[in-house]
C-alpha atoms as a PDB file:
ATOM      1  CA  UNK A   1       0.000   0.000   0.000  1.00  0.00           C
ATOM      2  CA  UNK A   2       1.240   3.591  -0.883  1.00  0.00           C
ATOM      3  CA  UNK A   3       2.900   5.943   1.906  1.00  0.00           C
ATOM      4  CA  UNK A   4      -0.307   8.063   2.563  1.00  0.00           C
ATOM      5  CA  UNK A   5       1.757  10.603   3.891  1.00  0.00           C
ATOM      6  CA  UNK A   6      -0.692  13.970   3.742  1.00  0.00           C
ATOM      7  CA  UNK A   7       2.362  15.958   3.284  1.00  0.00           C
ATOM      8  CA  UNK A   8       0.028  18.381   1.048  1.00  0.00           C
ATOM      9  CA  UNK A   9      -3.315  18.593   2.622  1.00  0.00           C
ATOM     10  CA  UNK A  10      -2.255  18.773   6.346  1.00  0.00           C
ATOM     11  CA  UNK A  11      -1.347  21.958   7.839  1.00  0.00           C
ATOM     12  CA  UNK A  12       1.725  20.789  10.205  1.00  0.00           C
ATOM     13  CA  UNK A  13       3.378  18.716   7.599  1.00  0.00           C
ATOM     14  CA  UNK A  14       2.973  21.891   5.364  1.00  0.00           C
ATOM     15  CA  UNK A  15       4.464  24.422   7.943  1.00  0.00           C
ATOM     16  CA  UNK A  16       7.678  21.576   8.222  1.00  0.00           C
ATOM     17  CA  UNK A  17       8.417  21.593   4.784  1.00  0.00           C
ATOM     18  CA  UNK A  18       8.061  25.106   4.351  1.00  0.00           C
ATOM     19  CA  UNK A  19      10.084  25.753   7.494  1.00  0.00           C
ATOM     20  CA  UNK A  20      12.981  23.257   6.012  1.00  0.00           C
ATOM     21  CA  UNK A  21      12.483  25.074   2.439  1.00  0.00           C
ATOM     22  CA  UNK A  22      13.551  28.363   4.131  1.00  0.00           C
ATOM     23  CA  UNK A  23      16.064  27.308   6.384  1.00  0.00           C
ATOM     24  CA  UNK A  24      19.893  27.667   5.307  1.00  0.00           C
ATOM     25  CA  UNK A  25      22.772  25.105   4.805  1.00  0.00           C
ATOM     26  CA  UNK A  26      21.205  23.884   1.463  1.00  0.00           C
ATOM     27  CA  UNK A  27      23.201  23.096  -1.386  1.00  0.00           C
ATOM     28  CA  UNK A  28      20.973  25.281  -3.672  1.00  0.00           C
ATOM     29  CA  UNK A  29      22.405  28.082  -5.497  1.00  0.00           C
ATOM     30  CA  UNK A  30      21.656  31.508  -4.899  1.00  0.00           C
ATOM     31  CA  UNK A  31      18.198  32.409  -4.860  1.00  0.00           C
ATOM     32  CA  UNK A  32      14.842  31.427  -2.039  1.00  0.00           C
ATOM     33  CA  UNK A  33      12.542  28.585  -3.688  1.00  0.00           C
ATOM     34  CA  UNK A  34       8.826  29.819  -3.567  1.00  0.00           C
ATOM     35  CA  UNK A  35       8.227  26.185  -3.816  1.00  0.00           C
ATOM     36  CA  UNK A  36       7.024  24.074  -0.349  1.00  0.00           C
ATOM     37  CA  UNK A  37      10.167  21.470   0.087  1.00  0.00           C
ATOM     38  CA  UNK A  38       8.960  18.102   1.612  1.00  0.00           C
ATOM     39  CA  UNK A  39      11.852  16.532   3.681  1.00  0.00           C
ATOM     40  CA  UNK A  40      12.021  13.700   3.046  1.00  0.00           C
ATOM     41  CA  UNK A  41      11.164  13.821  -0.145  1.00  0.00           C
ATOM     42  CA  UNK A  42       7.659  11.693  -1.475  1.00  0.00           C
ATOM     43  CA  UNK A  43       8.969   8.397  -2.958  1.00  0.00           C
ATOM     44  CA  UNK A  44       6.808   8.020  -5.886  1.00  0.00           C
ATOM     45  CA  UNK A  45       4.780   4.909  -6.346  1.00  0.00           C
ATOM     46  CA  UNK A  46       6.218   2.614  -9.467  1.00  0.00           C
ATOM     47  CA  UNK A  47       2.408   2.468 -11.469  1.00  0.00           C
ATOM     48  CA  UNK A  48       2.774   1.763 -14.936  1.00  0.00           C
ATOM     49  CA  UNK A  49      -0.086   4.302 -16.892  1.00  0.00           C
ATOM     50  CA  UNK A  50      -0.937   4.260 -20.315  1.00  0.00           C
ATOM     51  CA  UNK A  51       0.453   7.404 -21.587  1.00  0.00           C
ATOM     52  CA  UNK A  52      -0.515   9.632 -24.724  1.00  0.00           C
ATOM     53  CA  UNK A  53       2.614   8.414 -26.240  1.00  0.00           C
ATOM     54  CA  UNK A  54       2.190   4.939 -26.778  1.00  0.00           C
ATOM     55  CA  UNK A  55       2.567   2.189 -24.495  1.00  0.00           C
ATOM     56  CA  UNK A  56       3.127   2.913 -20.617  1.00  0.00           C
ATOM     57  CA  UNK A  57       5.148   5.017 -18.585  1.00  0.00           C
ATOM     58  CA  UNK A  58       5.835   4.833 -14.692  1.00  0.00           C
ATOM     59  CA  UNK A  59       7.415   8.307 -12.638  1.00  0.00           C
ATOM     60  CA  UNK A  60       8.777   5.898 -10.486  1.00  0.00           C
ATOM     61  CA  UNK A  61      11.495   4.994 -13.676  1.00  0.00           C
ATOM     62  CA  UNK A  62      14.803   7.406 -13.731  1.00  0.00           C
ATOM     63  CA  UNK A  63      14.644   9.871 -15.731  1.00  0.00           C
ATOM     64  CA  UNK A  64      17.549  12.402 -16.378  1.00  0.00           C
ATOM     65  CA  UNK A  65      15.043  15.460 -16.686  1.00  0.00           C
ATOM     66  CA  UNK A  66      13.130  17.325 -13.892  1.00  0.00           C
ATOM     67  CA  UNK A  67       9.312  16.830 -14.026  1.00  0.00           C
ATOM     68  CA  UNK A  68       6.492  18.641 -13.189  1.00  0.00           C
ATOM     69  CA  UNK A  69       3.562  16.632 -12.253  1.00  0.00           C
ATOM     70  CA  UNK A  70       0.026  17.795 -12.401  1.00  0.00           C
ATOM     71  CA  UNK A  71      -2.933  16.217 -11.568  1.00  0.00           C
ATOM     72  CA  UNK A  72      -6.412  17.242 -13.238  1.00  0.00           C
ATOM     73  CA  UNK A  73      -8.770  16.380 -16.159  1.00  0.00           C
ATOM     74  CA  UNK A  74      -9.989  17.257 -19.258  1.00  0.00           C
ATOM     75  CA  UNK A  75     -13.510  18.731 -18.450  1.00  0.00           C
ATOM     76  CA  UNK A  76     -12.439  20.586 -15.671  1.00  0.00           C
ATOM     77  CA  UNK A  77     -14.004  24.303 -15.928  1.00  0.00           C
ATOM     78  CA  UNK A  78     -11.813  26.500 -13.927  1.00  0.00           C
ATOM     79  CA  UNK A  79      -8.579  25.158 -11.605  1.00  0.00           C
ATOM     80  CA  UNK A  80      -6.964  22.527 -13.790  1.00  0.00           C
ATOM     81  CA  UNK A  81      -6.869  25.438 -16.875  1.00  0.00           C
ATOM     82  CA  UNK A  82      -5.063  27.506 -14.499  1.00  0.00           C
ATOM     83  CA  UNK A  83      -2.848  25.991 -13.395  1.00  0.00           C
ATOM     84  CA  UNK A  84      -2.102  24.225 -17.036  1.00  0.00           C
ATOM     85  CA  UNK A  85      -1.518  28.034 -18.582  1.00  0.00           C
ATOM     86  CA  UNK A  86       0.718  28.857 -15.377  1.00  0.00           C
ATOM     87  CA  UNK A  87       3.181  26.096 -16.481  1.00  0.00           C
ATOM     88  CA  UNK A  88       2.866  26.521 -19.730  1.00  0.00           C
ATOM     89  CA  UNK A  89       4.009  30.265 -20.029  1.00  0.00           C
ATOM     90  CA  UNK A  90       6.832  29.010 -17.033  1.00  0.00           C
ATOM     91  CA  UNK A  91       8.147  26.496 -19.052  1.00  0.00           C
ATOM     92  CA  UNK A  92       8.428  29.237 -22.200  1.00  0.00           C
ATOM     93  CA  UNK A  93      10.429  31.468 -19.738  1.00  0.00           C
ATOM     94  CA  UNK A  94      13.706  28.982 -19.634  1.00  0.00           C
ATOM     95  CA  UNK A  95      16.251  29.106 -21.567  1.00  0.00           C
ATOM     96  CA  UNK A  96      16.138  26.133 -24.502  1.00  0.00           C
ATOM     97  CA  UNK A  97      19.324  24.360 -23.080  1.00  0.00           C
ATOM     98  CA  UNK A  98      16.803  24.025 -19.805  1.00  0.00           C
ATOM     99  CA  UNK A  99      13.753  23.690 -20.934  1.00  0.00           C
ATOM    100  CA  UNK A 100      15.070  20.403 -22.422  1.00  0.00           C
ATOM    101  CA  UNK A 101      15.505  19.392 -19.060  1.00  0.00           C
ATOM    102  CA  UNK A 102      12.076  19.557 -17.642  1.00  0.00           C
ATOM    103  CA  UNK A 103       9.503  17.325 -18.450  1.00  0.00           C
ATOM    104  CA  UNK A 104       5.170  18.013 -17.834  1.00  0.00           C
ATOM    105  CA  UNK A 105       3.097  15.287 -16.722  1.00  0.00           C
ATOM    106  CA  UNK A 106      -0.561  15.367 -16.876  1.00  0.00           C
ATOM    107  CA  UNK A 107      -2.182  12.905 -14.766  1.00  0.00           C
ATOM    108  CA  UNK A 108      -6.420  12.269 -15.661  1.00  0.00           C
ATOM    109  CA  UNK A 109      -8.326  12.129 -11.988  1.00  0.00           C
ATOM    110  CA  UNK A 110     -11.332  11.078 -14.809  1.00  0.00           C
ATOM    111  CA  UNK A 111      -9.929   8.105 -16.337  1.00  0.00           C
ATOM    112  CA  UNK A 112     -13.690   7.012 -17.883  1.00  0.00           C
ATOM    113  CA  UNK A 113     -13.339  10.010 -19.783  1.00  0.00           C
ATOM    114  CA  UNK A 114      -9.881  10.926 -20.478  1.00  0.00           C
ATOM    115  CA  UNK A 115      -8.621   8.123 -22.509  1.00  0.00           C
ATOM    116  CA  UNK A 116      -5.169   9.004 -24.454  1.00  0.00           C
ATOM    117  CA  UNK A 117      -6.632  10.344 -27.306  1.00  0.00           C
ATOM    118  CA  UNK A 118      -8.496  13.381 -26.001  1.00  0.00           C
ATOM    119  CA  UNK A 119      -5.761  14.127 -23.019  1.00  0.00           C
ATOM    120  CA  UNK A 120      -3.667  14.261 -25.944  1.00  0.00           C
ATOM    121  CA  UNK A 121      -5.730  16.806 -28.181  1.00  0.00           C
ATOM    122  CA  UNK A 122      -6.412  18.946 -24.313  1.00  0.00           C
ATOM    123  CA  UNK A 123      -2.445  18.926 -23.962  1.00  0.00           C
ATOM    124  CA  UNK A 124      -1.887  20.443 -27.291  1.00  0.00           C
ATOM    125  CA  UNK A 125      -3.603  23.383 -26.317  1.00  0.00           C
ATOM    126  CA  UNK A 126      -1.033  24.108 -23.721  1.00  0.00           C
ATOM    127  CA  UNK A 127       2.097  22.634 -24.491  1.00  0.00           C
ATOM    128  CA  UNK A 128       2.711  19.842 -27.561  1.00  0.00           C
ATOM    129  CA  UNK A 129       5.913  18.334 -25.580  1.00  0.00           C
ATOM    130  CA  UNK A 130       3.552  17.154 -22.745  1.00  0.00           C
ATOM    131  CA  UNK A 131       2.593  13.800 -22.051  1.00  0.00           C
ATOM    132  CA  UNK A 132      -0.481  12.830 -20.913  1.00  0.00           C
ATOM    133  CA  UNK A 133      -1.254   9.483 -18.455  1.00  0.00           C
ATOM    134  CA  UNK A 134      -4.529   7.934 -18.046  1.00  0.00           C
ATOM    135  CA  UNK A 135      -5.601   4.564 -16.684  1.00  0.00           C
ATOM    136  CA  UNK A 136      -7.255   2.311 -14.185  1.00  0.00           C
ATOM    137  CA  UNK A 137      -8.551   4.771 -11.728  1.00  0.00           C
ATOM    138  CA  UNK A 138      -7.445   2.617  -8.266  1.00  0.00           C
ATOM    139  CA  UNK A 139      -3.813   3.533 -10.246  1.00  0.00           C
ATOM    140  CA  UNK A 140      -4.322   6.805 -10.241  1.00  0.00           C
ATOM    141  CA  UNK A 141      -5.589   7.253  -6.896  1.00  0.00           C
ATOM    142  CA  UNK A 142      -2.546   4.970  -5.842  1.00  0.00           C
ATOM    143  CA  UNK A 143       0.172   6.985  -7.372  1.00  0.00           C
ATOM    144  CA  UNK A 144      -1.206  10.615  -6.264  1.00  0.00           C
ATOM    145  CA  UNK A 145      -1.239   9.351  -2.587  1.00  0.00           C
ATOM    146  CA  UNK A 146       2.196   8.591  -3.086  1.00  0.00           C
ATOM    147  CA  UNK A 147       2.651  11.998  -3.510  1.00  0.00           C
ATOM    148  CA  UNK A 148       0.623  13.606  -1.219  1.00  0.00           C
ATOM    149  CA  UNK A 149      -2.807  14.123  -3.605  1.00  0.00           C
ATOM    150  CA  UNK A 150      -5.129  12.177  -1.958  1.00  0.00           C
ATOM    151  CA  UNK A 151      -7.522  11.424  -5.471  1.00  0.00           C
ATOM    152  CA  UNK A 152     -10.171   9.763  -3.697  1.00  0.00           C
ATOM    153  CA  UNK A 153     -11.030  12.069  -0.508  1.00  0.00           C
ATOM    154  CA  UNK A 154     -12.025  14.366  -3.658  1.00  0.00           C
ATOM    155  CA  UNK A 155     -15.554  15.380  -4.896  1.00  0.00           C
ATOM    156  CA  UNK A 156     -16.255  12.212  -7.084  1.00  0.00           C
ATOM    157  CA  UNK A 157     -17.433  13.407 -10.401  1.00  0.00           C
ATOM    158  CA  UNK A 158     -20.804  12.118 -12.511  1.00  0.00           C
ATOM    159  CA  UNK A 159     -18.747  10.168 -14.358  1.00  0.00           C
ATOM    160  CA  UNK A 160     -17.151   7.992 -11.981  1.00  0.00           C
ATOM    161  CA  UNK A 161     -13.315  10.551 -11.535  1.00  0.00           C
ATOM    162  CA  UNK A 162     -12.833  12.912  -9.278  1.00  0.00           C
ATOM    163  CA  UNK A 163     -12.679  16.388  -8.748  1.00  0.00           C
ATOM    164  CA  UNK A 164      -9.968  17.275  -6.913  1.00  0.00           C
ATOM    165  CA  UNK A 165     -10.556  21.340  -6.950  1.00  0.00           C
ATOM    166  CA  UNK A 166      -8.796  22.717  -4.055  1.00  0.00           C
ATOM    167  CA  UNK A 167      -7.685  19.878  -2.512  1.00  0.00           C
ATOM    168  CA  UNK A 168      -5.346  18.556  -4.848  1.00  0.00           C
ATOM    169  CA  UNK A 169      -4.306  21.051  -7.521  1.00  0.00           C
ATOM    170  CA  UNK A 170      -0.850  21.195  -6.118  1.00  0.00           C
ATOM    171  CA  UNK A 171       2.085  20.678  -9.192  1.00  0.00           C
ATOM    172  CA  UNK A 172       4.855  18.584  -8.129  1.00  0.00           C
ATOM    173  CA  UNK A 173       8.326  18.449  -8.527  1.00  0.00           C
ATOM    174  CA  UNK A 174       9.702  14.717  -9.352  1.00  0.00           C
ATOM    175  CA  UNK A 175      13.194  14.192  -9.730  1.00  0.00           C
ATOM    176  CA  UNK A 176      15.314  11.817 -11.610  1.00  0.00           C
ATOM    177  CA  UNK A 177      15.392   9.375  -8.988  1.00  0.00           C
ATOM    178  CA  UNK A 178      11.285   8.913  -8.184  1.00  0.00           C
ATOM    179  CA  UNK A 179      11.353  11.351  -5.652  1.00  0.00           C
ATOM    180  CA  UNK A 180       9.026  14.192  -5.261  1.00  0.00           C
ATOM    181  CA  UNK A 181      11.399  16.903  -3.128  1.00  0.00           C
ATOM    182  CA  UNK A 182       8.964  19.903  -3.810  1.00  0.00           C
ATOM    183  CA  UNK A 183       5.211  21.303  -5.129  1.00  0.00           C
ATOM    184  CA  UNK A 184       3.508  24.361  -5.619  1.00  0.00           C
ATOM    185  CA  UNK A 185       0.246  25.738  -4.804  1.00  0.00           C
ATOM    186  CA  UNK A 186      -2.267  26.179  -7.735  1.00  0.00           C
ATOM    187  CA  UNK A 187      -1.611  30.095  -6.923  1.00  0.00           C
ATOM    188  CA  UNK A 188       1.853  30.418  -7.970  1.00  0.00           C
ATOM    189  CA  UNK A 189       2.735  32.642 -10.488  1.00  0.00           C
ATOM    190  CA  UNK A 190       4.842  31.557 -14.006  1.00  0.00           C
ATOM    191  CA  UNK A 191       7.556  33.854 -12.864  1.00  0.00           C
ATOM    192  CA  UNK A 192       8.044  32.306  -9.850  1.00  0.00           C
ATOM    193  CA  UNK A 193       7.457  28.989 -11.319  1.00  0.00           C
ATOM    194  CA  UNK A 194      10.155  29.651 -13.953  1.00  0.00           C
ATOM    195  CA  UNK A 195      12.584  31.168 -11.497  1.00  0.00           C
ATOM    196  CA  UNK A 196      12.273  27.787  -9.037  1.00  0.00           C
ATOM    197  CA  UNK A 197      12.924  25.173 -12.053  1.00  0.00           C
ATOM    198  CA  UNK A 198      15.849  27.058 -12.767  1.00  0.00           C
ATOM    199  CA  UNK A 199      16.797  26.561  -9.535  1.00  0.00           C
ATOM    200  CA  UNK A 200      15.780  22.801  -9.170  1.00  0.00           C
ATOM    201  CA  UNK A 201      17.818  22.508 -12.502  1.00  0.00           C
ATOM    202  CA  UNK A 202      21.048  24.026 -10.592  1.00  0.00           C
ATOM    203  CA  UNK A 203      20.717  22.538  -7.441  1.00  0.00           C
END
């Protein structure tokens, strides 16, 4: 069973991490993340998802590039566009030599609805070099506890998904080890955003 940690919906955890993010010592360069650091970090769950792609693709597996993880769905009217456009027009602000270091992951919370195909068209709208995951929803649910989105406590959609809203509209940081060392509230801005993945990139 997954590490239900609720690193991201409960208040103390929160004020530790974002304690430890502003302490000193740190081996970051120059520069204050506005990201919330979670010490120790989230150790993603290894659940293979069918990506937009082709075949499957786990966030547990290295991966040489920093990636941004959010979860939402396709038919969401107001948070999930957000927060989409927000990383979008972040990821535009790096330099190319970075920006080929960071990857986006969209993760479907409505599985019944999202199958590859349409994440992939949604996706396209807000950045082509995404990739999209969808699959069995007890997956999903499994893999966001792992990282502190707790899919199911959600409001559970018409459809048989969930929307997460408020609850879980956090974007998280996964490095290239299957850890998830940092996230961001829905409410951060693309500057900031920007200015912490260079950091994460240099750290």
């Amino acid at each position: 069973m997954p590490d239900r940690r609720r690193g991201l919906l409960v208040a103390p955890a929160l004020v530790t991490a974002l304690v430890l993010g502003a302490c000193g010592g740190s081996d970051e360069p120059s520069g204050t993340l506005t990201a919330s650091r979670v010490d120790p970090p989230f150790e993603v769950a290894d659940v293979a998802l069918e990506s937009t792609e082709g075949g499957t693709m786990s966030l547990a597996e290295p991966d040489a590039r920093l990636t941004l993880v959010f979860f939402g769905y396709t038919h969401c009217p107001d948070v999930c566009p957000l927060v989409m456009s927000t990383i979008a027009t972040a990821l535009t602000r790096l330099e190319p030599e970075d920006r080929e270091q960071v990857q986006l992951v969209f993760v479907t919370t409505d599985p019944p609805r999202d199958d590859a195909e349409t994440i992939r068209r949604y996706l396209d709208g807000y950045d082509p070099t995404a990739v999209g995951l969808t699959g069995d929803l007890e997956d999903v649910e499994a893999l966001g506890d792992s990282v502190g989105i707790f899919v199911a406590d959600a409001e559970e959609l018409a459809s048989g998904g969930y929307d997460l809203g408020s609850h879980g509209s956090q974007v998280i940081a996964v490095d290239g080890e299957g850890r998830a060392p940092a996230f961001w509230r829905q409410d951060v801005s693309s500057a900031d955003l920007a200015a912490d993945i260079d950091l994460l990139l240099r750290s």
